[in-house]
Protein backbone atom coordinates (compact mmCIF):
# COMPACT_ATOMS: atom_id res chain seq x y z
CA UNK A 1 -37.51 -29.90 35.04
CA UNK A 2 -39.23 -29.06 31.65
CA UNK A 3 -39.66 -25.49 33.15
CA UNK A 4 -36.12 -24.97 33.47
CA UNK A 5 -35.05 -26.64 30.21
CA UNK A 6 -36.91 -24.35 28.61
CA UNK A 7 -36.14 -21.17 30.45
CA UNK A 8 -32.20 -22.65 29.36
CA UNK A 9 -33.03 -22.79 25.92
CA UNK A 10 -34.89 -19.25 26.09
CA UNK A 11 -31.69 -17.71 27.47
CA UNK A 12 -29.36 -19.54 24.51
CA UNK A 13 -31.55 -18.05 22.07
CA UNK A 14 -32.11 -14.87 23.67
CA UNK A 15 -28.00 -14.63 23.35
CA UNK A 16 -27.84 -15.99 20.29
CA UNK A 17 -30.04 -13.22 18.93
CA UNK A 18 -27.82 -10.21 20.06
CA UNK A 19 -24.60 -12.42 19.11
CA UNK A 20 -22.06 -9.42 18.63
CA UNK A 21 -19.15 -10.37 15.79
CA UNK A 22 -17.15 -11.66 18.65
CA UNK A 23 -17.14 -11.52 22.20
CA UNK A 24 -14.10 -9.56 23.67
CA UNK A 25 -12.56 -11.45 26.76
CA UNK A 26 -9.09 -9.68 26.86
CA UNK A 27 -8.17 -6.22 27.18
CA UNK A 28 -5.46 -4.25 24.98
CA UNK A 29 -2.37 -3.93 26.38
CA UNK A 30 1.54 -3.35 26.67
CA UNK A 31 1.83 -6.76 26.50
CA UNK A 32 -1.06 -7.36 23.26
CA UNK A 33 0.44 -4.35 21.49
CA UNK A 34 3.84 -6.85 21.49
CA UNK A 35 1.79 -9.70 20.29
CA UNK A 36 0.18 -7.59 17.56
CA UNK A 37 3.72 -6.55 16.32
CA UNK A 38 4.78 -9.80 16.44
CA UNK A 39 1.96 -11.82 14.49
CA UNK A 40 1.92 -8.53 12.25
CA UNK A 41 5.81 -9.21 11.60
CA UNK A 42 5.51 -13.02 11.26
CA UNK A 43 2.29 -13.77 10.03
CA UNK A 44 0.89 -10.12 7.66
CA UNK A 45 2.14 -11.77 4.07
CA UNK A 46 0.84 -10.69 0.91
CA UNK A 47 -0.62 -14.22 0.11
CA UNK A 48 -2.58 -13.73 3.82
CA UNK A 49 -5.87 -13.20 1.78
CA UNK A 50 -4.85 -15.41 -1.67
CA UNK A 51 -3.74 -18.82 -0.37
CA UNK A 52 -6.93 -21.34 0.12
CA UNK A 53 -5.01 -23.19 2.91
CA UNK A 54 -3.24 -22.60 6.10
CA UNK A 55 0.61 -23.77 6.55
CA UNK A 56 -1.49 -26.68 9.09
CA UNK A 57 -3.74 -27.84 6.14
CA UNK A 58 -6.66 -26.20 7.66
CA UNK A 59 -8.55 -23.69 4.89
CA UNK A 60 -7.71 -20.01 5.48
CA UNK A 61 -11.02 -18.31 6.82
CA UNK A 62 -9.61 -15.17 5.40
CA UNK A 63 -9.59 -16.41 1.77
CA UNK A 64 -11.10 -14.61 -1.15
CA UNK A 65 -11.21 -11.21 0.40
CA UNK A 66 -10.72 -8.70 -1.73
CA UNK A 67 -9.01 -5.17 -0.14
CA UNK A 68 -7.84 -1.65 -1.47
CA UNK A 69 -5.28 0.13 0.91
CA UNK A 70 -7.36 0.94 3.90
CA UNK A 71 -9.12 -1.85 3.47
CA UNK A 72 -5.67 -3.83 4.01
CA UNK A 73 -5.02 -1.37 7.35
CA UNK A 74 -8.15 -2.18 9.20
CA UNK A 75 -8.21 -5.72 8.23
CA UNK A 76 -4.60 -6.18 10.23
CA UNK A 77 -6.07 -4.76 13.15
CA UNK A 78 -9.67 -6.58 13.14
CA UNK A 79 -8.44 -9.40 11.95
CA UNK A 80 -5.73 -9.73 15.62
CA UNK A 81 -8.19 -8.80 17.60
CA UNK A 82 -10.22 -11.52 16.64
CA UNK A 83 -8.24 -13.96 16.63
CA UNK A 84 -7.31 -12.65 20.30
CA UNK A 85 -10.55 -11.43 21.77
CA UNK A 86 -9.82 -8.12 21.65
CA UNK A 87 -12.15 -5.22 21.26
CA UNK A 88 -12.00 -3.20 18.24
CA UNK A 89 -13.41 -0.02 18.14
CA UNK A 90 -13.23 2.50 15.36
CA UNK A 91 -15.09 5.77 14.86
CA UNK A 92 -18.26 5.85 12.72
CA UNK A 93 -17.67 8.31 10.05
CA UNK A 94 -21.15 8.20 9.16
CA UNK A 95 -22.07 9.12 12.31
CA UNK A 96 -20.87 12.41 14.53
CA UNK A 97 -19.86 11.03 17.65
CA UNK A 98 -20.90 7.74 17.16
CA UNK A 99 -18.43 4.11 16.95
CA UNK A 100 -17.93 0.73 14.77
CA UNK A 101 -17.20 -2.19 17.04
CA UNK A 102 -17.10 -5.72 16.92
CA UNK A 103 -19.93 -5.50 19.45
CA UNK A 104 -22.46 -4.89 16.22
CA UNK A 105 -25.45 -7.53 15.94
CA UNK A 106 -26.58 -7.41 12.70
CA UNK A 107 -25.50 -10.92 11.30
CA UNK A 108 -26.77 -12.68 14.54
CA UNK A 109 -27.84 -15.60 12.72
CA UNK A 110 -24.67 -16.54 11.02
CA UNK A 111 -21.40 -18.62 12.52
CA UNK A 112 -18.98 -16.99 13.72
CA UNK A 113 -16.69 -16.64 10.75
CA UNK A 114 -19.56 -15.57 8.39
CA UNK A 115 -19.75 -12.73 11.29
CA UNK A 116 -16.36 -11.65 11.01
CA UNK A 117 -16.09 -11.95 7.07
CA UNK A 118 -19.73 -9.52 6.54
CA UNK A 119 -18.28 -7.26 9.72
CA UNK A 120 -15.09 -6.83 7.60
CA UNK A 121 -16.84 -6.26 4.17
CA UNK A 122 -19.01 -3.58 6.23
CA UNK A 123 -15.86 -2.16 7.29
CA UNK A 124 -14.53 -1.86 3.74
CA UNK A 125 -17.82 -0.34 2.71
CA UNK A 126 -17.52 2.22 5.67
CA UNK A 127 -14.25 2.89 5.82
CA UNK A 128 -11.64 4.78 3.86
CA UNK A 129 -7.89 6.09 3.70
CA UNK A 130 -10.59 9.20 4.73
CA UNK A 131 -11.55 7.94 7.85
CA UNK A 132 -7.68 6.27 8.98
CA UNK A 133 -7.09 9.57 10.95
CA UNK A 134 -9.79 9.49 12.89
CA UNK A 135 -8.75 6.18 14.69
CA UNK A 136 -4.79 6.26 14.81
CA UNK A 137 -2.51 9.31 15.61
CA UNK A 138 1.28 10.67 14.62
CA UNK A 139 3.73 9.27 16.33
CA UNK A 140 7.48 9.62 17.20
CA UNK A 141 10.38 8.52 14.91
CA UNK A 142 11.86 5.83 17.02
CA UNK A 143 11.66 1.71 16.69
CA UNK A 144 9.63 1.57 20.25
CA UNK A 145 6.99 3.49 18.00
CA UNK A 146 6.96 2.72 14.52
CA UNK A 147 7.42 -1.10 14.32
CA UNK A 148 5.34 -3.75 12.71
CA UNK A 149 1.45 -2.75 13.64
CA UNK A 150 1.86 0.86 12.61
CA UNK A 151 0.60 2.11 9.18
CA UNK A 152 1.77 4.86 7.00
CA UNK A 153 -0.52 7.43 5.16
CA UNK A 154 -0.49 9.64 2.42
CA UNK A 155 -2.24 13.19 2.29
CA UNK A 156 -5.94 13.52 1.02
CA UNK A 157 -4.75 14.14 -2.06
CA UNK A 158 -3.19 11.20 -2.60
CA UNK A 159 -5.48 8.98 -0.70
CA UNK A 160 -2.93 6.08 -0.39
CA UNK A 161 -1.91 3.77 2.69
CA UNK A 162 0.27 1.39 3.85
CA UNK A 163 0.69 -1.33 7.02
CA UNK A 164 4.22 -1.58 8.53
CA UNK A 165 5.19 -5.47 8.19
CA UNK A 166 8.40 -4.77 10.11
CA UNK A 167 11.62 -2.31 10.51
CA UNK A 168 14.22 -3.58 8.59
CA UNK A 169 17.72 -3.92 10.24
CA UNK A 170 18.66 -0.80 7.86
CA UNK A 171 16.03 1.53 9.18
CA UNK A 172 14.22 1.15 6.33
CA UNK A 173 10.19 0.09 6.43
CA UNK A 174 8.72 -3.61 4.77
CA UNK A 175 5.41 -2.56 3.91
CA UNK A 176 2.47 -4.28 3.08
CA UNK A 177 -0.63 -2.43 1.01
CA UNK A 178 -2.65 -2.85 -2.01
CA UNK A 179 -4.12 -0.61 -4.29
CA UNK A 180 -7.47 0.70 -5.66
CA UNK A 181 -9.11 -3.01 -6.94
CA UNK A 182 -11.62 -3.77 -9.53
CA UNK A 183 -14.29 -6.71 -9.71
CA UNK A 184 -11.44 -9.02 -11.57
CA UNK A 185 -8.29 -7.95 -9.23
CA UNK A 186 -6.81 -11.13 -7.55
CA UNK A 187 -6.88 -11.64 -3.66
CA UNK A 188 -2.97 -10.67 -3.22
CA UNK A 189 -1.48 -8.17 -1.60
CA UNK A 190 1.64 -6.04 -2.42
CA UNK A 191 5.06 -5.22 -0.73
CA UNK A 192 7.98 -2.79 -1.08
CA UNK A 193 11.17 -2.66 1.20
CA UNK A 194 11.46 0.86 0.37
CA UNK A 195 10.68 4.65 1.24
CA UNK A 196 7.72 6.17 -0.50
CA UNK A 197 8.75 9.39 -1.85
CA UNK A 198 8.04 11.73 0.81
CA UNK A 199 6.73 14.81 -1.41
CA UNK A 200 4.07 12.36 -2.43
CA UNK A 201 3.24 11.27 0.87
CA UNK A 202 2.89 14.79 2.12
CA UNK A 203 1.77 16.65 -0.70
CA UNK A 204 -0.04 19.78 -0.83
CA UNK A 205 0.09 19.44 3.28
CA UNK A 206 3.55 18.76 5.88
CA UNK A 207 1.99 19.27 8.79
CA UNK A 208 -0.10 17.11 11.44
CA UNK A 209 -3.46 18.49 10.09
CA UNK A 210 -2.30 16.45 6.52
CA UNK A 211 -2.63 13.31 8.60
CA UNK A 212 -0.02 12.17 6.65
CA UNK A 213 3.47 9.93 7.54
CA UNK A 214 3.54 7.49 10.38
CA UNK A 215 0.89 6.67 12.42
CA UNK A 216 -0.39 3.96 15.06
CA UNK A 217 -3.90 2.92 16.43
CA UNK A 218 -5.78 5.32 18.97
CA UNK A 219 -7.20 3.16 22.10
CA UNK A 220 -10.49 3.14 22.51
CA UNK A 221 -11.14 6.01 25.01
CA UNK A 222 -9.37 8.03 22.46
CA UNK A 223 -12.07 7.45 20.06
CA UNK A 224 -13.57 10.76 19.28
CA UNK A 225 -11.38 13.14 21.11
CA UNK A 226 -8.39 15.40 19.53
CA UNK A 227 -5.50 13.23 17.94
CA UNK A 228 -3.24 15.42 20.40
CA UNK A 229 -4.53 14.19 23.72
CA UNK A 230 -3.69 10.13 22.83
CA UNK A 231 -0.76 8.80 24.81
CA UNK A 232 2.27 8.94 22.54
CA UNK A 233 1.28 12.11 20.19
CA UNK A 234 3.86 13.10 18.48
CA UNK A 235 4.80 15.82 15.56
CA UNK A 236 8.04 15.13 15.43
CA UNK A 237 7.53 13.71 11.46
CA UNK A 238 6.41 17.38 10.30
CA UNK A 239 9.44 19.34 12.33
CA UNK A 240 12.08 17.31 10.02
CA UNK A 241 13.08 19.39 6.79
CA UNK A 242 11.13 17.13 4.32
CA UNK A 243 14.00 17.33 1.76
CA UNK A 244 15.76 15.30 4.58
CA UNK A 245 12.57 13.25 5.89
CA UNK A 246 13.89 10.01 4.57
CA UNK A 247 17.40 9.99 5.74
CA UNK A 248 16.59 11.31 9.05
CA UNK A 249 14.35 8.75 10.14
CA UNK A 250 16.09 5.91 8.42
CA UNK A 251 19.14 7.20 10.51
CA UNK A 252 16.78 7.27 13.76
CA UNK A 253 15.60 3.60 13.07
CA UNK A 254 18.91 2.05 11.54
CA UNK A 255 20.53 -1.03 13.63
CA UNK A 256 23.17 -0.86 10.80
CA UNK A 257 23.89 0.07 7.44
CA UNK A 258 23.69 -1.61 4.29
CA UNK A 259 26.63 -2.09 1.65
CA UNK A 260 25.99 -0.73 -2.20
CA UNK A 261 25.11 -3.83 -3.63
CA UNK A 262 22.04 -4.54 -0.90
CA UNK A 263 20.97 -1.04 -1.26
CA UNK A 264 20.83 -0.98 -5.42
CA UNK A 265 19.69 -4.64 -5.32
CA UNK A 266 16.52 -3.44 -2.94
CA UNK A 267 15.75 -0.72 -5.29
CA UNK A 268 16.10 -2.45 -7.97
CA UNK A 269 13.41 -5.11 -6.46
CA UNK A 270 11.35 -2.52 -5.81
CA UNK A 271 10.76 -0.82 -8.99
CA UNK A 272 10.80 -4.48 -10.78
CA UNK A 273 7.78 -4.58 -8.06
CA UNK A 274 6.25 -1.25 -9.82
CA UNK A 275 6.29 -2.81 -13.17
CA UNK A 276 5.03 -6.63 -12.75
CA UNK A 277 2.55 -4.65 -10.43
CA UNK A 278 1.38 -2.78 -12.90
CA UNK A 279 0.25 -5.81 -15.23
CA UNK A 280 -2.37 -6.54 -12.96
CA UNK A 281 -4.17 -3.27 -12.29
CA UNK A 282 -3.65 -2.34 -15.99
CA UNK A 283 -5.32 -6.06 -17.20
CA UNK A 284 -8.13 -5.38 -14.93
CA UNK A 285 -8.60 -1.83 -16.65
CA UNK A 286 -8.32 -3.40 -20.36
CA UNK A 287 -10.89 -5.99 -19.05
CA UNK A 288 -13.64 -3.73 -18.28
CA UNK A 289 -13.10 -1.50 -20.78
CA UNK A 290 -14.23 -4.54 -23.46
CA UNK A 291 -17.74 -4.70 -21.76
CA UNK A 292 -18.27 -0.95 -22.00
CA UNK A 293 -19.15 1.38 -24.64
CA UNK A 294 -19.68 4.58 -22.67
CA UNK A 295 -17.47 6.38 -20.95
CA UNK A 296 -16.46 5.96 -17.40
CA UNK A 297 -18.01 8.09 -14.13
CA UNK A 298 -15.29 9.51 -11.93
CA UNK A 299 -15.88 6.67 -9.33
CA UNK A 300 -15.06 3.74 -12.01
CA UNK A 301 -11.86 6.31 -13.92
CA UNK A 302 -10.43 6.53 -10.36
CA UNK A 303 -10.31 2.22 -9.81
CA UNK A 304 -9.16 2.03 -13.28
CA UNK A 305 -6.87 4.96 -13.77
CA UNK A 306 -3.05 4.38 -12.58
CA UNK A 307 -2.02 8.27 -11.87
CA UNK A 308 -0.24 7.43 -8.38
CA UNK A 309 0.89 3.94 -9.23
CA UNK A 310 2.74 5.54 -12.02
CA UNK A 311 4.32 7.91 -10.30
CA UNK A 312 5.04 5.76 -7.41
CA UNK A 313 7.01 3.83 -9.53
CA UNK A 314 8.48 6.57 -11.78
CA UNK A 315 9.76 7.76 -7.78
CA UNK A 316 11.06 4.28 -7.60
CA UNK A 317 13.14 5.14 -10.75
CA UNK A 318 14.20 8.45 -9.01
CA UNK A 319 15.45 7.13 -5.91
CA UNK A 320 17.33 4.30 -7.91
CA UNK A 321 18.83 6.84 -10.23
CA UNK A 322 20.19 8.96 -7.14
CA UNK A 323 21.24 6.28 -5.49
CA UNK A 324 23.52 4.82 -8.17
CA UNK A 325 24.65 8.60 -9.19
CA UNK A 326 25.82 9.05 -5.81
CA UNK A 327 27.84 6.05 -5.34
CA UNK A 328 29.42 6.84 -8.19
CA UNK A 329 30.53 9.86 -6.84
CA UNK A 330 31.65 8.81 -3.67
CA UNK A 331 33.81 5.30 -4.59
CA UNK A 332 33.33 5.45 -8.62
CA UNK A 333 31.14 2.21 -7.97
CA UNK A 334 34.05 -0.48 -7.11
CA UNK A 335 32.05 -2.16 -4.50
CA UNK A 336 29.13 -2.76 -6.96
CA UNK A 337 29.17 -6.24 -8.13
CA UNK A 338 30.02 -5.97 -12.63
CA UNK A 339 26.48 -7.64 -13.22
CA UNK A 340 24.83 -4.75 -11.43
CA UNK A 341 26.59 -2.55 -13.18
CA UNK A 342 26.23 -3.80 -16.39
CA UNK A 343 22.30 -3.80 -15.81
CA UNK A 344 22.50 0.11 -14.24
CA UNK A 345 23.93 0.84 -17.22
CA UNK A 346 21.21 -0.15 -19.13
CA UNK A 347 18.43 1.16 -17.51
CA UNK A 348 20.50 4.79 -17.01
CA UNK A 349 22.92 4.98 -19.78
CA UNK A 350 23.41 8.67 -19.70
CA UNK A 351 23.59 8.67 -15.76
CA UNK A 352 26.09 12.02 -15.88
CA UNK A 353 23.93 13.58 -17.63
CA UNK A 354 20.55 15.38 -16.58
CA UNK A 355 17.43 13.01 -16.10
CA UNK A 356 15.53 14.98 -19.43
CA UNK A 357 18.83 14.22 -21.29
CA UNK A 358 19.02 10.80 -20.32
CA UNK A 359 15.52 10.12 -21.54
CA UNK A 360 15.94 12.05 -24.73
CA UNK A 361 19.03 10.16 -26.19
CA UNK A 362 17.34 6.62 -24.92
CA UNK A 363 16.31 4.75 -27.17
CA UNK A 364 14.35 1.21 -27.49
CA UNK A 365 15.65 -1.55 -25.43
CA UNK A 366 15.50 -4.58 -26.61
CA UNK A 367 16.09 -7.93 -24.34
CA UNK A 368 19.64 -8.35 -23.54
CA UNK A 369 22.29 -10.12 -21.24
CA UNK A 370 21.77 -7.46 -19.04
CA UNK A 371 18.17 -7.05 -18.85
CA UNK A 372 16.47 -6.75 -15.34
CA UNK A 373 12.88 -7.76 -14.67
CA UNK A 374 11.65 -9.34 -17.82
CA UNK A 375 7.84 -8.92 -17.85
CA UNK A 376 5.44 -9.93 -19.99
CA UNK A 377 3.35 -6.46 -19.52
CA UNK A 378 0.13 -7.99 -23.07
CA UNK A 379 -0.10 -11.25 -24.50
CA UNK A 380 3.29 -12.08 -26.29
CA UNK A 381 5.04 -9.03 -25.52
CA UNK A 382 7.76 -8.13 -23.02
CA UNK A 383 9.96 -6.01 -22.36
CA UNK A 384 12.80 -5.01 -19.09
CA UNK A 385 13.13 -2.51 -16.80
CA UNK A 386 15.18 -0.19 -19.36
CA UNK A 387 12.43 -0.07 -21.57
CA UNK A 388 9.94 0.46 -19.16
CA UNK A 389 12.11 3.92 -17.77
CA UNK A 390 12.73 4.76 -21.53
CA UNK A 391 8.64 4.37 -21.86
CA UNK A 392 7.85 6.14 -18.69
CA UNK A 393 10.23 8.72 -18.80
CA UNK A 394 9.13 10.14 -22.29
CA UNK A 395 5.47 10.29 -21.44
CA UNK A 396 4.39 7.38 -23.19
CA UNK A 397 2.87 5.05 -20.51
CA UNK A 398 -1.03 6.17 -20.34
CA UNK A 399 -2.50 6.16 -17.01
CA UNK A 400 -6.02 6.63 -18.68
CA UNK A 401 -8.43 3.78 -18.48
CA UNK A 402 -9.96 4.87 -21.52
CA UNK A 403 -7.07 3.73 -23.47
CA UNK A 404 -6.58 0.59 -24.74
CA UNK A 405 -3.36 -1.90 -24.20
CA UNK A 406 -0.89 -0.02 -26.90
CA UNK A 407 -1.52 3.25 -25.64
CA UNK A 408 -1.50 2.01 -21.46
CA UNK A 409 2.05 0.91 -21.99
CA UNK A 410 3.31 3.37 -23.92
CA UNK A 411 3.97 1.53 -27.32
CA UNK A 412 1.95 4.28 -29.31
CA UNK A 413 1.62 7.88 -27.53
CA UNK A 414 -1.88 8.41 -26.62
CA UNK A 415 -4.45 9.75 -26.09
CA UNK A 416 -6.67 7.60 -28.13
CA UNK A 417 -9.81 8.43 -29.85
CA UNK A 418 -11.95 7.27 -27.33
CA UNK A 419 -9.57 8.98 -24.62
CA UNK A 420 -9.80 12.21 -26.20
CA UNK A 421 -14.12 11.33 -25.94
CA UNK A 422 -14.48 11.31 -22.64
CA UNK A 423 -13.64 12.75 -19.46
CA UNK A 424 -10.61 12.48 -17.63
CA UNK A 425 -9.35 12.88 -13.76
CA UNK A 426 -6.07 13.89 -12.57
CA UNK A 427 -3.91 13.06 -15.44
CA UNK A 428 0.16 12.49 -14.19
CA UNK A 429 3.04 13.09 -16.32
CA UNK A 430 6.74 12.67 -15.25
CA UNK A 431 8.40 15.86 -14.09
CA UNK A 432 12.30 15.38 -15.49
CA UNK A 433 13.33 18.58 -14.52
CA UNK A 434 14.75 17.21 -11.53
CA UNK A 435 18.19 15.12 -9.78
């Protein structure tokens, strides 16, 4: 009797000591991939890593995690297949031939959770927006393939990525993402219900070797093997002129279309999104700047540094400015509400005109009736969406982490003294010479 206890409480321990992050029970299927869209679609929120408790009172396991933009992509897929039993396997780019899984030992004597939570921060250790092609492929522009689950990705150069929340109605994408984070960014995520501009998604390379566009995640036994033997491989995204990229796919994944007023009042949303966005990642700059007297390596000017943020929103600008222009020109804007137009207006009063006059005869914008997104961007000073374009759109807003507050958003044109010191990385400036 003893004898057998014993050999019981050998064989506990014995498992117990190669305890793997979870134990898979369930397989990945047709039938999974439809419960991953769905949970992705109902339950991927941008408070999914910020909120302390659960909508049942129970605290959120996931709390306190802090993720950059692949580190958002792989947690959507760990995170389901945990919660599931599901495998997950990813390659190890450390290691030629070689995989990640949840099958790892390491943290044997932890609980579960504590698993999952150090398998995850290994993952965002490991893995970057570098190693995203080597466990998802291309795929085809249809709603059967890019639905919630899938991810978008920029080129290298870029070095950006994005999960799909869902397909709106209108063909266009809900995304969820986050940026590069410091030590003092918050836990929440980010979201846009709008098209990345698709000459920064694709620069420098438009074809399936970029590893840019859509893009959804490789089984398994397609770990390791060429991208264009997966099931479902598709280059479709790279045949598509990319000056037409945007309407062409919205087209292939619209259930309807939207009137004027929803389409200005979504792009107006999302470049308010650009701006009170901005606040954070530039506070956590100004933050560590204080504690430092030296100047920055590359590693710490890229998390600081806003290049694509900036220009992501100054596209936001863009694609609002076009959009207005050309309802203008096709119904003089009589189906846009008067309070929208009033507020256009403001933020492009010169819209006939070219986008380099337009910023030239600006001037400052103080708070009005019509102001749009109101934001508080340094302690007791705000300013709207007009000023922001008026500050953008002359080169005033600093994307260099060596600058302080003033000089960041663009009330004195930089670069400071201590700018002009040290070393900087892949400076961006707004290119006006364009409709």
């Amino acid at each position: 009797m003893l004898r057998n206890l014993l050999f019981s409480i050998s064989l506990i321990l014995s498992a117990s000591a190669n305890a793997a992050v979870w134990t898979d029970v369930n397989q990945w299927s047709t039938a999974y991939e439809n419960r991953f869209a769905e949970w992705v679609r109902s339950e991927w929120r941008v408070d999914f890593f910020s909120r302390k408790y659960l909508p049942n009172g129970q605290s959120n396991p996931y709390y306190g995690l802090r993720v950059d933009c692949a580190d958002t992509v792989y947690s959507m897929r760990i995170i389901f297949s945990y919660e599931n039993r599901l495998p997950f396997v990813a390659q190890d780019p450390t290691a030629s031939g070689k995989t990640i899984s949840n099958k790892m030992s390491r943290w044997d004597k932890e609980n579960e959770i504590t698993r999952l939570r150090n398998f995850l921060w290994f993952i965002y250790e490991t893995m970057s927006t570098r190693s995203l092609p080597n466990d998802t492929y291309p795929i085809a522009v249809s709603r059967d393939t890019i639905r919630s689950g899938a991810l978008m990705a920029t080129t290298k150069k870029n070095h950006h990525s994005w999960t799909v929340k869902e397909i709106l109605p209108i063909g266009v994408p809900h995304l969820v993402y986050n940026s590069v984070v410091g030590a003092n960014s918050g836990y929440g995520l980010q979201e846009r219900q709008s098209w990345p501009n698709p000459d920064w998604v694709f620069e420098t390379d438009f074809t399936p070797t970029g590893h840019a566009g859509f893009r959804y995640w490789r089984p398994a036994s397609h770990i390791n093997k060429p991208v264009w033997e997966v099931p479902g491989y598709s280059e479709e995204q790279y045949r598509i002129p990319l000056s037409q990229w945007v309407r062409y796919v919205q087209n292939r994944l619209a259930l309807r279309q939207e009137t004027d007023n929803q389409l200005i009042t979504r792009l107006m949303k999302t470049t308010c999104e650009g701006l009170t966005g901005r606040v954070t990642a530039v506070n956590d700059g100004l933050g560590y700047l204080k504690k430092i007297s030296r100047c920055m390596d590359y590693a710490t000017y890229d998390t600081y540094s806003t290049p694509n943020r900036d220009r992501r929103v100054f596209d936001d600008f863009m694609s609002l400015r076009r959009s207005y222009r050309e309802i203008l020109q096709i119904n003089g804007g009589n189906q846009l509400s008067a309070d929208l137009v009033t507020q256009l207006n403001k933020i492009f009063p010169a819209i006939q005109k070219s986008v380099a006059t337009e910023a030239a005869q600006m001037t400052v914008q103080g708070l009005t009736s019509a102001s749009v997104c109101v934001t508080e961007y340094l302690p007791g000073r705000s300013m709207d969406l007009a000023e922001f374009k008026r500050r953008l759109f002359l080169g005033l807003i600093s994307n260099n982490p060596h600058d302080d507050g003033s000089y960041r958003w663009g009330e004195v044109r930089g670069p400071s003294q201590r700018a002009r010191s040290c070393q900087s990385w892949d400076p961006w400036s707004p290119d006006l010479n364009q409709e």
